[in-house]
Protein backbone atom coordinates (compact mmCIF):
# COMPACT_ATOMS: atom_id res chain seq x y z
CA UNK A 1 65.33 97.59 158.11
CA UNK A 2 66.13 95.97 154.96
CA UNK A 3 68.87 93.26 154.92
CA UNK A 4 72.61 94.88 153.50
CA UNK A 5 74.04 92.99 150.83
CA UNK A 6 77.68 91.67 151.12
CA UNK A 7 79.91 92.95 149.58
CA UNK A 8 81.75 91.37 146.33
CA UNK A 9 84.76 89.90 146.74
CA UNK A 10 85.71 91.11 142.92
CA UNK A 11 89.30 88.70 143.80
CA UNK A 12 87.54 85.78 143.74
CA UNK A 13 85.30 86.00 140.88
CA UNK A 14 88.26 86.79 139.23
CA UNK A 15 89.85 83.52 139.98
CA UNK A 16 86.78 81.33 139.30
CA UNK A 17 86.02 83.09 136.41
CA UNK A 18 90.10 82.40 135.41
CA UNK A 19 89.30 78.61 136.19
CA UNK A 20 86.25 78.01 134.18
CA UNK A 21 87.73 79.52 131.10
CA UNK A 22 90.33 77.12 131.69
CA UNK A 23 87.99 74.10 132.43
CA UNK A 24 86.41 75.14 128.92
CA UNK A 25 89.36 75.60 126.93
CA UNK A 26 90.73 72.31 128.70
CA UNK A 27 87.72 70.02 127.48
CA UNK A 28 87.32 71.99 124.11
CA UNK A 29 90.81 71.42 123.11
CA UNK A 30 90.91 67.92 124.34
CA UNK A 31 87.86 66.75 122.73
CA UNK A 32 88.38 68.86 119.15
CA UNK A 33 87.12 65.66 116.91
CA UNK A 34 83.69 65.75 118.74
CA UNK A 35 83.11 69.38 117.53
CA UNK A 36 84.89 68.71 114.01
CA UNK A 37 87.01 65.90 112.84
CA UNK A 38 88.56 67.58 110.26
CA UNK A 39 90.31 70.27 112.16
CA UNK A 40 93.40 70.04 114.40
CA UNK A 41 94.42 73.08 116.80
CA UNK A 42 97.63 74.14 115.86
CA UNK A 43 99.81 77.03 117.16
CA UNK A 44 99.13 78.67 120.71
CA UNK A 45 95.37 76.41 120.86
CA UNK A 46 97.33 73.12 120.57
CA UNK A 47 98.37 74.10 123.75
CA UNK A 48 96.30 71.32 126.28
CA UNK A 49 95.43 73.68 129.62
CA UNK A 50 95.41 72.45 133.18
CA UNK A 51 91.63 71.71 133.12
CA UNK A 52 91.51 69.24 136.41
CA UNK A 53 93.72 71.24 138.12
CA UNK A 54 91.37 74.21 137.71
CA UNK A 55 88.59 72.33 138.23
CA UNK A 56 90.84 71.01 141.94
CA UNK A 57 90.83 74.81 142.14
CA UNK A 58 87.30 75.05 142.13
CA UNK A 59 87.53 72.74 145.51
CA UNK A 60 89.09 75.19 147.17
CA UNK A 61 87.10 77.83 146.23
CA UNK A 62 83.58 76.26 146.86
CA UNK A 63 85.19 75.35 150.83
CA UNK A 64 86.31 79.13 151.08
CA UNK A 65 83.28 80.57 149.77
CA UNK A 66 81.09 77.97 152.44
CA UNK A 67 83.47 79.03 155.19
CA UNK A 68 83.14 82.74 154.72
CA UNK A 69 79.37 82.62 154.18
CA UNK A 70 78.45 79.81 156.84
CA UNK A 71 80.03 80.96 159.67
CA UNK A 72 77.37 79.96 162.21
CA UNK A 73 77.61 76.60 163.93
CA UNK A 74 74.68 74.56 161.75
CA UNK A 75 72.15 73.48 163.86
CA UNK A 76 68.42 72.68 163.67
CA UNK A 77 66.52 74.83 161.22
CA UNK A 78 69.78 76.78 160.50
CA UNK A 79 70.80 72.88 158.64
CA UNK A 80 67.64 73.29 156.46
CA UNK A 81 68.22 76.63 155.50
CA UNK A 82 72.19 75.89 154.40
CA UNK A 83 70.39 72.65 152.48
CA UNK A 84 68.05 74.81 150.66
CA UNK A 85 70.16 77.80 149.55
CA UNK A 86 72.59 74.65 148.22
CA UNK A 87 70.17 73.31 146.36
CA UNK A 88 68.90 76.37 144.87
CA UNK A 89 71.99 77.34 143.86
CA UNK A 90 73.32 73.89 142.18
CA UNK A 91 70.08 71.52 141.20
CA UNK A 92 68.00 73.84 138.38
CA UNK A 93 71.18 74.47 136.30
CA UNK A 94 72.32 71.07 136.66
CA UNK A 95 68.68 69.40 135.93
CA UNK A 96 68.96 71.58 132.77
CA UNK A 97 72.54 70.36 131.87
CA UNK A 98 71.74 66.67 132.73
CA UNK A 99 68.41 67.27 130.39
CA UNK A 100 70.58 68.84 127.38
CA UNK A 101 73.26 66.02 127.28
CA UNK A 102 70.42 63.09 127.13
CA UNK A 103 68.48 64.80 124.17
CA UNK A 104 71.45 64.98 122.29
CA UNK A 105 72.98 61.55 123.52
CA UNK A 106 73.69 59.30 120.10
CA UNK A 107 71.70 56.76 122.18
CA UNK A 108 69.30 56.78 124.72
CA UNK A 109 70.99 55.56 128.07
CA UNK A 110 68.51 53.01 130.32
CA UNK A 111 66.47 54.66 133.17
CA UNK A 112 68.48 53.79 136.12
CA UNK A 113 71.57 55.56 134.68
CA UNK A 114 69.06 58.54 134.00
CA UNK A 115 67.52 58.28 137.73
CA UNK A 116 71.17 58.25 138.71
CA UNK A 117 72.42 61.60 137.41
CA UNK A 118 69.29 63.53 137.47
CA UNK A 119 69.39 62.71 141.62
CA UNK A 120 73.41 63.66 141.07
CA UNK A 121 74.43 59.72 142.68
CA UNK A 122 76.14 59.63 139.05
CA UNK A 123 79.83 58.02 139.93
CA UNK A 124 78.02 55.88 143.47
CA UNK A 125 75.53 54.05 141.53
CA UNK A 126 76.00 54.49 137.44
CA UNK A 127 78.32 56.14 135.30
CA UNK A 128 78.05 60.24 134.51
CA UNK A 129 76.35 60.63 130.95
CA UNK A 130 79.08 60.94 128.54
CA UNK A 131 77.84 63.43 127.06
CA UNK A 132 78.46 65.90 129.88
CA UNK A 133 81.05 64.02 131.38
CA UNK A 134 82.12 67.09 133.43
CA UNK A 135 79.23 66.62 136.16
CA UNK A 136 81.42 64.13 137.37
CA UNK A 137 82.30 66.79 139.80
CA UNK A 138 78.97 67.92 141.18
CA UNK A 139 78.47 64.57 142.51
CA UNK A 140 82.00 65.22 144.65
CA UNK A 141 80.90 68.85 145.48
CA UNK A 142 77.38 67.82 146.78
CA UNK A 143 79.00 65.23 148.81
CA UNK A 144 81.09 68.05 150.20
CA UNK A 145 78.36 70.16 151.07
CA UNK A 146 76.52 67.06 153.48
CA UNK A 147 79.70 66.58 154.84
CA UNK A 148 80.12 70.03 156.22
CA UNK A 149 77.49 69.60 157.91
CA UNK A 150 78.52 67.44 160.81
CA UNK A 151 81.92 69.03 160.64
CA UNK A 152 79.75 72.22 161.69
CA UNK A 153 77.55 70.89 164.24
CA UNK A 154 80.37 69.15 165.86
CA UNK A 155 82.81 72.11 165.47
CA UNK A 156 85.57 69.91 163.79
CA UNK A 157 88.36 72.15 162.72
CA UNK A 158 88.87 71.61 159.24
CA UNK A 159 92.60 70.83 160.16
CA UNK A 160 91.62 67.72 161.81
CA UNK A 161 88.97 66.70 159.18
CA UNK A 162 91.63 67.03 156.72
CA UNK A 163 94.33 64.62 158.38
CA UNK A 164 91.00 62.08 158.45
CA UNK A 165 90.37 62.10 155.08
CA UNK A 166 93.79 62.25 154.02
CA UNK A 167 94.29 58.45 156.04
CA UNK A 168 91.35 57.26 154.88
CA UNK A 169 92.33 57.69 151.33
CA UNK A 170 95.58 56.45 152.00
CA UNK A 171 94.55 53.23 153.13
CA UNK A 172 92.25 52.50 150.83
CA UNK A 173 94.85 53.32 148.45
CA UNK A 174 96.93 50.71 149.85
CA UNK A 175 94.06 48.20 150.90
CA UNK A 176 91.33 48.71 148.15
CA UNK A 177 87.98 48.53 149.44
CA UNK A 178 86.21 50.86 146.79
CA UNK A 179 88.64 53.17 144.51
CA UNK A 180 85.48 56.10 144.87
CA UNK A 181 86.70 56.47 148.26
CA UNK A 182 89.62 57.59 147.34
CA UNK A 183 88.93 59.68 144.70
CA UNK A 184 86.03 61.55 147.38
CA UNK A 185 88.61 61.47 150.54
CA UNK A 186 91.50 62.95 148.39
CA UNK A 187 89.35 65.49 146.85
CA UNK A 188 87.51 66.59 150.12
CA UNK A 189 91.39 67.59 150.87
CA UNK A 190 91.00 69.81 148.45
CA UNK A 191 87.69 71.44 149.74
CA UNK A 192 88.74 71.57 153.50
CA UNK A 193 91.67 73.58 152.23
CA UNK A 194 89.46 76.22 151.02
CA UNK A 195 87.30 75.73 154.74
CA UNK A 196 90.82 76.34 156.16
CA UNK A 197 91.92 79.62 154.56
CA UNK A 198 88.38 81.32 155.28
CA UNK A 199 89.04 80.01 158.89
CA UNK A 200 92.21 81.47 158.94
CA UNK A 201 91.18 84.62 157.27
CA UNK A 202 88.58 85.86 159.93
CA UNK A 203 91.66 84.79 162.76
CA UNK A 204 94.29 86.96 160.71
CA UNK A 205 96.70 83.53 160.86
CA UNK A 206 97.89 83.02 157.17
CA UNK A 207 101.44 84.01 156.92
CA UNK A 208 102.80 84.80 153.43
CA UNK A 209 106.44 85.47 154.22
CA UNK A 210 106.95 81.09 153.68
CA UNK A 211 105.53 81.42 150.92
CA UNK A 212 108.57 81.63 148.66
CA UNK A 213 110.11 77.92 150.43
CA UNK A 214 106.99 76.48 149.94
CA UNK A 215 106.94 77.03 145.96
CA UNK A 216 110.52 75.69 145.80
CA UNK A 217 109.48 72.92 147.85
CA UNK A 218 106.13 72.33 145.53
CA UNK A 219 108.26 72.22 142.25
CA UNK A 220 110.19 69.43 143.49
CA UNK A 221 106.93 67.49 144.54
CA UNK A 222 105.70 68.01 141.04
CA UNK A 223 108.77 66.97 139.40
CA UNK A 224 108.52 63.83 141.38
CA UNK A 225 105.07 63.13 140.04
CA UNK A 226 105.58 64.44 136.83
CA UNK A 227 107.88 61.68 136.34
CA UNK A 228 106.11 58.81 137.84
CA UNK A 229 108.41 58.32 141.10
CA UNK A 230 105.20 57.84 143.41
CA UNK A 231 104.06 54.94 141.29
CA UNK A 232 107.66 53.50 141.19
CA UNK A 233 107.38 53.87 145.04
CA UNK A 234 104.15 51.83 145.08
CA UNK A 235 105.40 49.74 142.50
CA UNK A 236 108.57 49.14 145.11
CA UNK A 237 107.08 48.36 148.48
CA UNK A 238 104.62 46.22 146.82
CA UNK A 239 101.70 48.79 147.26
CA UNK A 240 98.26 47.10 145.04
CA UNK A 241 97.15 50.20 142.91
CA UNK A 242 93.42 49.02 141.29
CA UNK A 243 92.42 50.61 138.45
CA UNK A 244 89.24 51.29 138.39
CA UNK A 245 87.00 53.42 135.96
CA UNK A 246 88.31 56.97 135.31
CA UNK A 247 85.41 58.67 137.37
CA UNK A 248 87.03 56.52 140.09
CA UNK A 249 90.11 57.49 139.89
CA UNK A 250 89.72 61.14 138.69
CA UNK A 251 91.51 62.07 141.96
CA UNK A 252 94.45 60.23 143.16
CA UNK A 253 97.12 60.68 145.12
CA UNK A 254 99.51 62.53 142.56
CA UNK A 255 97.15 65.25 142.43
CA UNK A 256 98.00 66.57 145.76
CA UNK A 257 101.13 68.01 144.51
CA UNK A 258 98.53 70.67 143.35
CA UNK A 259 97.33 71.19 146.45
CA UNK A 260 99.47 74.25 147.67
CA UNK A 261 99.08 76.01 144.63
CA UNK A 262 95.73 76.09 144.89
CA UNK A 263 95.89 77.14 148.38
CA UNK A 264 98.08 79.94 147.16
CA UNK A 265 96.36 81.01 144.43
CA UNK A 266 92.81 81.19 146.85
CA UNK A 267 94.88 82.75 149.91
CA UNK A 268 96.33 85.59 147.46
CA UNK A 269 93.28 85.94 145.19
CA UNK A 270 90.71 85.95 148.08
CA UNK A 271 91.62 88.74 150.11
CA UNK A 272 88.98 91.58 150.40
């Protein structure tokens, strides 16, 4: 018998198709003198959209989409199959991406930093090429993908996993070791979200009538870090923030006021 196809969840290509136009528009607006000098948006495309937090989205989305699809407890050759269909689906794109923005680098970057983003270890070892600066994130999401895999073979909920990570960015928020680990811990919040909600889908658990408190309750977190209270907090107790380079610090602790939307958005969006 042939193998049936599964069926499209037409919700959620909606919602990353929403969040790449808004990545693009994001990094098109914010970069306008690279593409002309001379011209300024004005108008409705001055406007500067959320591009991280769509791209925080994405998170979500790539741990619901691994949930739903990888149900199976990874194991043996059932690890080298989830390895491969990853890598089919991310590296040949990105080795053409990575190849595009060094021909048309203004000057030719040295071999390790080539090494380093062509074997996506760009933000562990060397910086992301500038001139895709956006494949920051592929780095993050690979690391993602390896770490699912012991969360699988060990059946971890993704609950537990997530109250991990969350310490272990916390501290070395407080107690810098290596700012990275931060930015990965915080972000693989994100991502175990997303392995939550498919979790939670296939046990019926996701209640929506809270959903109403829990938006009031968000818009006073982002107020708060809208206006720079968590780093007056810090700044308070005598917290040491480093600052590190901005693909270390791309996610921080601020950016978890997002979090709930994004679980919104996937747990409405998502629904077959």
């Amino acid at each position: 018998m042939l193998p049936t196809k599964k069926p499209i969840n037409y919700n959620l290509e909606v919602l990353r198709g929403f969040a790449a136009i808004i990545v693009v528009l994001g990094h098109v607006i914010y970069y306008y003198e690279n593409f002309n000098p001379a011209y300024f948006p004005k108008a409705i495309w001055h406007f500067q959209p959320p591009a991280h937090v769509a791209l925080l989205l994405f998170f979500v989305l790539s741990g619901f989409v691994i949930g739903v699809s990888q149900k199976e407890r990874l194991a043996g050759i059932a690890v080298l199959v989830y390895l491969r269909k990853r890598f089919i689906r991310i590296y040949p794109l990105y080795f053409i991406a990575v190849t595009f923005g060094l021909v048309i680098a203004t000057s030719p970057y040295p071999v390790k930093s080539v090494i380093s983003n062509l074997t996506i270890t760009q933000n562990i070892y060397r910086d992301v090429i500038w001139e895709n600066n956006p494949l920051w994130s592929l780095n993050f999401e690979v690391l993602f993908y390896l770490l699912f895999i012991p969360l699988s073979f060990f059946k971890i909920k993704p609950l537990i996993a997530f109250v991990f990570f969350f310490l272990l960015g916390s501290i070395n928020l407080c107690i810098p070791v290596n700012q990275l680990i931060t930015a990965y811990s915080f972000g693989y919040c994100f991502w175990l979200t997303g392995l939550y909600i498919a979790t939670a889908f296939q046990k019926k658990e996701i209640q929506t009538k809270v959903l109403p408190i829990i938006f009031f309750i968000l818009a006073i977190a982002v107020l708060i870090a809208d206006r720079g209270y968590i780093s007056k907090l810090f700044s308070i107790l005598r917290i040491p923030v480093k600052k590190g380079l901005w693909n270390d610090i791309i996610i921080n602790l601020e950016d978890l006021v997002f979090l709930p939307y994004c679980f919104m958005g996937c747990t409405f969006f998502c629904r077959t």
